[in-house]
Protein backbone atom coordinates (compact mmCIF):
# COMPACT_ATOMS: atom_id res chain seq x y z
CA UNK A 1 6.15 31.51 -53.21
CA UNK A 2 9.77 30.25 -53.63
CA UNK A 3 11.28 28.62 -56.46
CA UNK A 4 14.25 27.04 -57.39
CA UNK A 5 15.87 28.36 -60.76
CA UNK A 6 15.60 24.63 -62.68
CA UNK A 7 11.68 25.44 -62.22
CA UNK A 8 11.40 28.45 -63.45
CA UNK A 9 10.75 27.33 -67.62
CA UNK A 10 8.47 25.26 -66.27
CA UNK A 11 6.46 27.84 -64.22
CA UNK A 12 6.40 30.67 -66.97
CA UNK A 13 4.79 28.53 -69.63
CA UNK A 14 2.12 27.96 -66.65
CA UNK A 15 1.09 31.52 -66.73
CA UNK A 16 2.85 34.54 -65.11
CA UNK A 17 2.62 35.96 -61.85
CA UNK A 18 2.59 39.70 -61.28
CA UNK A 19 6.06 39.80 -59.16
CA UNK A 20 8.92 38.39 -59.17
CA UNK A 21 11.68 39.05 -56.92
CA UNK A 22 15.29 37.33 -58.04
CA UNK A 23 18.25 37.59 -55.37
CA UNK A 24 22.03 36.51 -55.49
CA UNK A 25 25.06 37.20 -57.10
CA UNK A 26 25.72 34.85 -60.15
CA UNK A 27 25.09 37.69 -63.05
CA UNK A 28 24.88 35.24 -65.63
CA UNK A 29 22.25 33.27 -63.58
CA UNK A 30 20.35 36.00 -62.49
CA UNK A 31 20.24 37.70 -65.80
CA UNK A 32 19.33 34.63 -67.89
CA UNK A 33 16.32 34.51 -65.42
CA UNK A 34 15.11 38.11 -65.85
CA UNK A 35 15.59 37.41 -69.65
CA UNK A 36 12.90 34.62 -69.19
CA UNK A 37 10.72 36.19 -67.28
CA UNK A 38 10.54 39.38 -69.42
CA UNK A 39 10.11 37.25 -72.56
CA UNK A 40 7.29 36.08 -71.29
CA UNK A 41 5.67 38.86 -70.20
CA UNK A 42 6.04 40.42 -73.73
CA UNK A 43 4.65 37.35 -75.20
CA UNK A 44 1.80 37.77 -72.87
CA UNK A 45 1.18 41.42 -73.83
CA UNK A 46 3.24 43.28 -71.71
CA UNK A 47 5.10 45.85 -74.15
CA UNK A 48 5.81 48.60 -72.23
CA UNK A 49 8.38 49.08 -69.79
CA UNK A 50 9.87 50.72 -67.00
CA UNK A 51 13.04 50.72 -64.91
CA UNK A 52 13.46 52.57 -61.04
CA UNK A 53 17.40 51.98 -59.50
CA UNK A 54 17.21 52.22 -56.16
CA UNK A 55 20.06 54.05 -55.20
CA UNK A 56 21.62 56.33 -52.60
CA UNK A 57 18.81 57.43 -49.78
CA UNK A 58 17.46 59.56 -52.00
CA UNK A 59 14.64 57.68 -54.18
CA UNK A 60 11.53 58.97 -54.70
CA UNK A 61 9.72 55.52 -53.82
CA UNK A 62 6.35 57.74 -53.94
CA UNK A 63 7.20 57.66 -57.65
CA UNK A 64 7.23 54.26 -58.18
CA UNK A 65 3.69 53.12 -56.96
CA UNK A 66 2.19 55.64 -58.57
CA UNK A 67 4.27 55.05 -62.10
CA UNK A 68 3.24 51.49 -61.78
CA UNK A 69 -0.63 52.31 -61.21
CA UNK A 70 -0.33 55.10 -64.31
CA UNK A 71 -1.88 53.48 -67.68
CA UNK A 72 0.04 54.60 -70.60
CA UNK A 73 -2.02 55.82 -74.05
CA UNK A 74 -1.03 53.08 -76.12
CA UNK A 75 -0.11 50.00 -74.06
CA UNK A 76 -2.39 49.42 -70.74
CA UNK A 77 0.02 46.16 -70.00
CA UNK A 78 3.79 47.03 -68.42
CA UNK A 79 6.69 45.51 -67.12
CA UNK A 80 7.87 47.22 -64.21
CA UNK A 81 11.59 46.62 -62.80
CA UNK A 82 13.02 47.61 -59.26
CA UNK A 83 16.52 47.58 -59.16
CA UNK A 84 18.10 47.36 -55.73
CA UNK A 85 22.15 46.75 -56.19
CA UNK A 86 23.03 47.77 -52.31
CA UNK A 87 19.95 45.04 -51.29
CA UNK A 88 18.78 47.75 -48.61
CA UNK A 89 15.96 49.65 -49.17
CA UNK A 90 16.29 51.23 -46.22
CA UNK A 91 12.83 52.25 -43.41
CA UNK A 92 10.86 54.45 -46.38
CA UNK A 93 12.15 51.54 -49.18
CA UNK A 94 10.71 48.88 -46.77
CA UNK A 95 7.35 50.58 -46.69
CA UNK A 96 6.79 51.05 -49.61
CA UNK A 97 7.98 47.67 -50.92
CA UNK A 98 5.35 46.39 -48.58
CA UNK A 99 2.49 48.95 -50.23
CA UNK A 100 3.74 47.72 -53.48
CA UNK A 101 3.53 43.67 -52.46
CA UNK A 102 -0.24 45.13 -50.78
CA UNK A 103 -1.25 46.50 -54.30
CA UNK A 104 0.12 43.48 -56.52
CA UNK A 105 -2.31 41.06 -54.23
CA UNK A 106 -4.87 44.32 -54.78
CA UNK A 107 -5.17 43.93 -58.51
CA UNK A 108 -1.87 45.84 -60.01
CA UNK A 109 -0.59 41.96 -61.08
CA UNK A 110 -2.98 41.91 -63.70
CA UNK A 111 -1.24 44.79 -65.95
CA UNK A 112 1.89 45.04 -64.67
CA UNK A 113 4.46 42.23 -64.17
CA UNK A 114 6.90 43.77 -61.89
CA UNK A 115 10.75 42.32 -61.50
CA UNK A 116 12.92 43.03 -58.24
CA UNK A 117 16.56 42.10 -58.52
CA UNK A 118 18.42 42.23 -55.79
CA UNK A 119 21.77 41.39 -54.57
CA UNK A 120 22.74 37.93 -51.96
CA UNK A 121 20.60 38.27 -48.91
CA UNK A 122 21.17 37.02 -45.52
CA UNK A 123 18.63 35.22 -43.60
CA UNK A 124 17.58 38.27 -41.61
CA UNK A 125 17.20 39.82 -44.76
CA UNK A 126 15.40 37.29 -45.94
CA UNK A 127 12.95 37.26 -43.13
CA UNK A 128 12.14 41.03 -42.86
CA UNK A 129 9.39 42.64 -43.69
CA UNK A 130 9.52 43.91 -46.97
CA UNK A 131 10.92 40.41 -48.60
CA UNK A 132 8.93 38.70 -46.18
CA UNK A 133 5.95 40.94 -48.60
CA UNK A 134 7.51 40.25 -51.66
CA UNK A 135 7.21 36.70 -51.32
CA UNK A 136 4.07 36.59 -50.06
CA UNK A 137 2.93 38.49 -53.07
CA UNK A 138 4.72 36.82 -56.24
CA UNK A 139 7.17 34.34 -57.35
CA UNK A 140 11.03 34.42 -55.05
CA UNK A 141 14.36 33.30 -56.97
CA UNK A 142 17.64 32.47 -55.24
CA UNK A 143 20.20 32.91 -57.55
CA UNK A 144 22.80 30.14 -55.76
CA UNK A 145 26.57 29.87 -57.59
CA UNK A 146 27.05 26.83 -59.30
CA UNK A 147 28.93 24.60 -56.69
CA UNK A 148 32.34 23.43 -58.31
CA UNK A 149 31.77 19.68 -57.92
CA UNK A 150 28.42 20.25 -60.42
CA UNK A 151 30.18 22.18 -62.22
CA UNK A 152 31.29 19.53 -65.14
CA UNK A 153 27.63 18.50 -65.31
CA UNK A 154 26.27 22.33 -65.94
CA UNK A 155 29.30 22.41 -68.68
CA UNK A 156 27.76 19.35 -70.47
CA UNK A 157 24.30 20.41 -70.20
CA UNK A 158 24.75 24.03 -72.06
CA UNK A 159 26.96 21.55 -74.69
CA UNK A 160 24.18 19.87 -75.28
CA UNK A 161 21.79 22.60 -75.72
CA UNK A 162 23.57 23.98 -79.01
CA UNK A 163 24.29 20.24 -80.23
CA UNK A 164 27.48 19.38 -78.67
CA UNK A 165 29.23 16.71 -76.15
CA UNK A 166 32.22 15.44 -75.20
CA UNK A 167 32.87 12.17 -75.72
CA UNK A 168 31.84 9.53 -73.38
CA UNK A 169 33.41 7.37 -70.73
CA UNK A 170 36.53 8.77 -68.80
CA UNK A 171 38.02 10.31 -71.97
CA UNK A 172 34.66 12.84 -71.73
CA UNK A 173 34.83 13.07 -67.86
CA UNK A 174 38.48 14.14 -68.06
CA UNK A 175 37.76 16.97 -71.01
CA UNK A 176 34.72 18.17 -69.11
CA UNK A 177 37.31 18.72 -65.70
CA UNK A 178 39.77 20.61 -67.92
CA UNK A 179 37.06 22.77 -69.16
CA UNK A 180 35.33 23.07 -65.21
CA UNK A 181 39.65 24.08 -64.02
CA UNK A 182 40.10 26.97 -66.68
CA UNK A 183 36.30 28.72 -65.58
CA UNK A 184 35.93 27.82 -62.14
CA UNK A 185 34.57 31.08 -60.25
CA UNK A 186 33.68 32.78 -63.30
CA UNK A 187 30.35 31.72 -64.54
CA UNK A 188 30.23 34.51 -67.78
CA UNK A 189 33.59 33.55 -69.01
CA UNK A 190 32.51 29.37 -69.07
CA UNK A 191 29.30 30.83 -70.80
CA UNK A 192 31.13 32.75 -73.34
CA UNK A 193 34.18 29.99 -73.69
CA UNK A 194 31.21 26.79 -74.72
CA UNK A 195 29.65 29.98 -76.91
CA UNK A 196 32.96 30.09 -78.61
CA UNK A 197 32.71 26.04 -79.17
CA UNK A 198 29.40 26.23 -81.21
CA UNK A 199 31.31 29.24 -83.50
CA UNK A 200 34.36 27.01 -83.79
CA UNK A 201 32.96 23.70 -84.43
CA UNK A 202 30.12 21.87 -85.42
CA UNK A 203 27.46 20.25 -83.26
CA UNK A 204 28.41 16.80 -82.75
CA UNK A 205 31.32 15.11 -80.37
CA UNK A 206 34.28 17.63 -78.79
CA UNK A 207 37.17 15.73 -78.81
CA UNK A 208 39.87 16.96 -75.62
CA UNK A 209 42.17 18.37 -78.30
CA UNK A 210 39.71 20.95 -79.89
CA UNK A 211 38.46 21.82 -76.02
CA UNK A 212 41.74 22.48 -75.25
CA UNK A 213 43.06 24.25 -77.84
CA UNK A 214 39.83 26.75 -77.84
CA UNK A 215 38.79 27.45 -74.05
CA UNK A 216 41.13 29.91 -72.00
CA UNK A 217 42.15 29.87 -69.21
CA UNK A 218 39.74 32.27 -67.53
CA UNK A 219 39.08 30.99 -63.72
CA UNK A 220 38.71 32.97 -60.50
CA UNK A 221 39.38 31.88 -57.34
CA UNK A 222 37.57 32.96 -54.44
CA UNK A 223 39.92 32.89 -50.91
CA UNK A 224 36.75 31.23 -49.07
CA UNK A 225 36.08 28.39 -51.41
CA UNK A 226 40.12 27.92 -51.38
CA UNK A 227 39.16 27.16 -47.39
CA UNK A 228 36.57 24.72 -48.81
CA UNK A 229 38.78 22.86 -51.02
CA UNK A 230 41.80 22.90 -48.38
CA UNK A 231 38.97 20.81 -45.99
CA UNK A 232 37.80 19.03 -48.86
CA UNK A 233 41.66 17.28 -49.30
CA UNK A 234 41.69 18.60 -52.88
CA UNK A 235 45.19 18.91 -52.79
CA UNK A 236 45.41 19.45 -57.11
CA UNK A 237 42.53 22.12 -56.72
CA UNK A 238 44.14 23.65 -53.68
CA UNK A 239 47.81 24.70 -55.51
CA UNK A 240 45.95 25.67 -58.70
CA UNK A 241 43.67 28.64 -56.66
CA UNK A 242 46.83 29.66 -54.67
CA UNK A 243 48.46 29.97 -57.87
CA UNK A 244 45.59 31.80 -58.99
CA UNK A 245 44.68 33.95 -56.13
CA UNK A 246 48.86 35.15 -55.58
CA UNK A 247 48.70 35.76 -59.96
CA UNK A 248 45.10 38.06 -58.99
CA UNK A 249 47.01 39.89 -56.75
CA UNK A 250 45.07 38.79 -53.29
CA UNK A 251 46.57 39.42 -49.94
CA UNK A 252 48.54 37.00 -48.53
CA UNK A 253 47.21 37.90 -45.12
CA UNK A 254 43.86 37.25 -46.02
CA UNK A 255 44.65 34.14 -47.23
CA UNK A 256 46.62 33.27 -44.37
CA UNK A 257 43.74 34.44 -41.79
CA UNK A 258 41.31 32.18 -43.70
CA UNK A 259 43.37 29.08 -43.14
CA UNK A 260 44.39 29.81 -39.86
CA UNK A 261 40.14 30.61 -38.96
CA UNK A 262 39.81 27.30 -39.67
CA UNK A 263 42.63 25.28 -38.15
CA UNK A 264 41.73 27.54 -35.00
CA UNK A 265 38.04 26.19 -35.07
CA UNK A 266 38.93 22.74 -36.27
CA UNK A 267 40.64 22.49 -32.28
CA UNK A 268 38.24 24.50 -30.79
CA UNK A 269 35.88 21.91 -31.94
CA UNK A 270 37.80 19.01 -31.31
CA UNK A 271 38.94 19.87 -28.12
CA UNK A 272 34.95 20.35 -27.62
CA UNK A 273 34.10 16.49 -28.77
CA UNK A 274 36.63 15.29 -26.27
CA UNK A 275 35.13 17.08 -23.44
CA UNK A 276 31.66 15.53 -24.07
CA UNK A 277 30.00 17.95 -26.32
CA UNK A 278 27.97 16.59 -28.81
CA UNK A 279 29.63 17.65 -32.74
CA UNK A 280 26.32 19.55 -34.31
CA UNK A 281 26.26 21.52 -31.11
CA UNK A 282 30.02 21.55 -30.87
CA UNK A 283 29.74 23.27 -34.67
CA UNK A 284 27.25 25.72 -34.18
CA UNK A 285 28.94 26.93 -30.93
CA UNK A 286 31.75 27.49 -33.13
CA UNK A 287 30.07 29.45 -36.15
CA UNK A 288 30.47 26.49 -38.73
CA UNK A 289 27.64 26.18 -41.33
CA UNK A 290 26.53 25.18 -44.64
CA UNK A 291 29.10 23.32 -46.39
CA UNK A 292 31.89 24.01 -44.18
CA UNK A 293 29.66 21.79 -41.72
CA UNK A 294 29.61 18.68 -43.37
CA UNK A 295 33.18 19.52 -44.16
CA UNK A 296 34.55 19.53 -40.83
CA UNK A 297 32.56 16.38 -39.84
CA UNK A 298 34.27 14.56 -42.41
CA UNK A 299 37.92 16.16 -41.80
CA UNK A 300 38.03 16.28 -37.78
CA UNK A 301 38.35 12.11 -37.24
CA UNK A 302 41.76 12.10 -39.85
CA UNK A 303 43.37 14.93 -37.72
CA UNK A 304 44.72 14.38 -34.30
CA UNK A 305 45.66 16.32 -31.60
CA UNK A 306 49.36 16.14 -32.96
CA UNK A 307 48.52 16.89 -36.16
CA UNK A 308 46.34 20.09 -35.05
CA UNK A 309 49.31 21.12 -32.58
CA UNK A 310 51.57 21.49 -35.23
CA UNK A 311 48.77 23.06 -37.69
CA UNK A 312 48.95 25.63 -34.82
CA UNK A 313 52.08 26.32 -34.46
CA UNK A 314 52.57 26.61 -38.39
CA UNK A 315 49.47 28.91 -38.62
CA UNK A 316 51.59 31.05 -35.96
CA UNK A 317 55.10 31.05 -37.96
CA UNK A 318 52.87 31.63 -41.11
CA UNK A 319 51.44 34.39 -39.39
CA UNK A 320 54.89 36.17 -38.89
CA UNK A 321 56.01 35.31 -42.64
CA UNK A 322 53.05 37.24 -44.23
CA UNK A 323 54.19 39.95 -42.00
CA UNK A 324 57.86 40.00 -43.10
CA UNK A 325 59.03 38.13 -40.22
CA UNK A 326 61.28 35.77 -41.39
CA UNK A 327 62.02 31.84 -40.08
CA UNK A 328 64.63 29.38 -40.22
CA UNK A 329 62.90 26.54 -40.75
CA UNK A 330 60.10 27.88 -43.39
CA UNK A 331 60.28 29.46 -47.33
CA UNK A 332 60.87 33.32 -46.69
CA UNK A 333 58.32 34.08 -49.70
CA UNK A 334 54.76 34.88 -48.53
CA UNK A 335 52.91 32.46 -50.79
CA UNK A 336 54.91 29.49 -51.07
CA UNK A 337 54.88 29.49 -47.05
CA UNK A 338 51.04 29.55 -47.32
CA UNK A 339 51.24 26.66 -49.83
CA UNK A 340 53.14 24.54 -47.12
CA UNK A 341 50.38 25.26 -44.45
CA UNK A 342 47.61 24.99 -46.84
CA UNK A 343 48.96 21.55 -47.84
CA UNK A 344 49.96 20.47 -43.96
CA UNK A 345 45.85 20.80 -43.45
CA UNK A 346 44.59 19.44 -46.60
CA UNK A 347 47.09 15.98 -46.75
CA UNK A 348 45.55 14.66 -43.69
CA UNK A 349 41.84 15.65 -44.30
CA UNK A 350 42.20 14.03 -47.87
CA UNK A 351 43.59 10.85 -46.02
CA UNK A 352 47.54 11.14 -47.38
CA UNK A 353 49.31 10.04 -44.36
CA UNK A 354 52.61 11.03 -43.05
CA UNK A 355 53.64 13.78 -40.46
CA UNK A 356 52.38 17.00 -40.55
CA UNK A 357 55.22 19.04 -39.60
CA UNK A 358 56.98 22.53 -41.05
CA UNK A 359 59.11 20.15 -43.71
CA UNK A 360 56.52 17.77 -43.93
CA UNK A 361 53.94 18.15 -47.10
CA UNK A 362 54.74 15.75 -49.14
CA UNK A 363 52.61 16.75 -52.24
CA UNK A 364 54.89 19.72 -52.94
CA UNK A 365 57.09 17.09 -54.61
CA UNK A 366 54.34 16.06 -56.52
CA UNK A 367 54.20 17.47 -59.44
CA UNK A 368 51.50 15.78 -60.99
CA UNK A 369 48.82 17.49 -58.58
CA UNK A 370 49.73 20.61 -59.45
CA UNK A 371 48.32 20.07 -62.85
């Protein structure tokens, strides 16, 4: 059975199951959730407990099912955790993950609670086997990031569990995306930064001024979601992560590959409308999913076939200027030569008109954006 996270509370003070398998790669998410869960289980008796790591090829998975099935002297009730950090348990982990799911159904759920954590999965993960067992047999967790345009709202809500909010109106909405620009990509830090709040003041309004004085600047940027915002048009968002990703130390060529992935496909697929395809099968021919598909459908009717020439013939200069290759017409440094193509793509698709050409974004004049 699958759950979402928000229905977890709601599920433990139901009664407990006897699995639960959490997967993804928020920590703070994921570890609040195994918090919950064993809390529970000790409040329903479970006071012993026992953790297996799965790692290397070399785990005794024999050891396991039989640890689980062992009842201890003094406490008959267990909590049993699997830890698999690599998210492979390779043929013999598989098999016995399955015997394990086999002898939870059996009758092992009713003195032990057992916890798998495990890493992101992909969907053929997701449908093999041994998770396919794990679901069948318990309670399943995805552990999904909190998306940046939600993240202002999950800011406010852990305010207002220890007795705090901003104030309300625009004045709120404005502290809130302050506090959502100095965290973004680092869920632990924002936990520990509105922490921090409830030690510094007490519970009642945050004005901007005490917010801003108090939470660092702790954010990390992620070179795929830059690709999101870039499509998105969020032209502030877009210079902040450059700044942010070149200060981290990421490759420019990386960066420069991601954009240029995308202007490449952007043609591909527009070149594929125009011929009579039909856009969702135009998308998937292309590899574009999840967000980055609703992305592209709103991006591809602001850019023309001008507009994407010159995106690819800037991607191409771009290319050589990562590589040390300098040009006459473009900034010589690495970064500030990906800020001019990242910009050239992310003008038009958030409707700011005007030509896209080598000379030709006009928000790097701008300064408020890049604030």
């Amino acid at each position: 059975m699958q759950l979402r996270l928000d229905q977890l509370p709601q599920h433990l003070r139901q009664g407990l199951r006897g699995l639960y398998t959490l997967h993804g790669d928020e920590p703070l998410l994921a570890q609040e959730a195994a918090d919950a869960i064993r809390a529970a289980a000790r409040a329903a008796g479970h006071t012993e407990r026992s953790v297996y790591t799965v790692a290397g090829a070399h785990f005794d998975w024999s050891e396991l099912l039989a640890g689980a099935q062992a009842l201890s002297l003094f406490a008959s009730k267990r909590i049993v955790e699997i830890r698999i950090p690599g998210g492979k348990p390779g043929k013999e982990g598989s098999e016995a993950l399955q015997r394990y799911a086999q002898a939870v159904q059996g009758g092992l759920g009713e003195d032990v609670v057992t916890l798998v954590t495990l890493p992101r999965l992909d969907k053929a993960t997701q449908a093999s086997a041994w998770f396919s067992a794990l679901d069948a047999a318990g309670v399943s967790l995805r552990i999904d990031p909190i998306e940046r345009r939600v993240l202002p709202q999950w800011i406010a809500q852990r305010l207002s569990a220890q007795g705090q909010r901003v104030q309300a109106g625009e004045a709120g909405q404005r502290t809130l995306a302050f506090f959502a620009d100095r965290v973004e990509g680092n869920l632990l830090a924002a936990h520990q930064e509105i922490q921090k709040l409830a030690l510094l003041y007490p519970e009642g309004e945050l004005s901007f001024e005490q917010v801003e004085a108090a939470v660092l600047n702790v954010a990390r940027y992620d070179v795929f979601k830059l690709a999101e915002a870039v499509l998105a048009g969020q032209v502030g968002r877009v210079l902040r992560m450059l700044d942010g990703l070149e200060a981290e130390g990421e490759a420019a060529v990386l960066v420069h590959w991601t954009l240029a992935e995308d202007i490449r496909a952007l043609k591909r697929v527009k070149d594929a409308v125009a011929a009579g395809r039909p856009l969702p099968m135009a998308l998937r021919e292309n590899r574009v999913w999840g967000v980055k598909e609703k992305l592209y459908e709103r991006a591809l009717p602001r850019l023309t076939d001008t507009t994407l020439a010159a995106l690819l013939h800037a991607a191409q200069v771009c290319d050589g200027l990562v590589k040390g290759l300098p040009h006459p017409d473009w900034p010589a440094e690495p970064w500030q030569a990906l800020r001019r193509l990242a910009l050239m793509l992310a003008e038009p698709c958030a409707g700011i008109t005007g030509p896209a050409t080598p000379a030709g974004p006009r928000c790097l004049a701008l300064k408020p954006l890049t604030q």
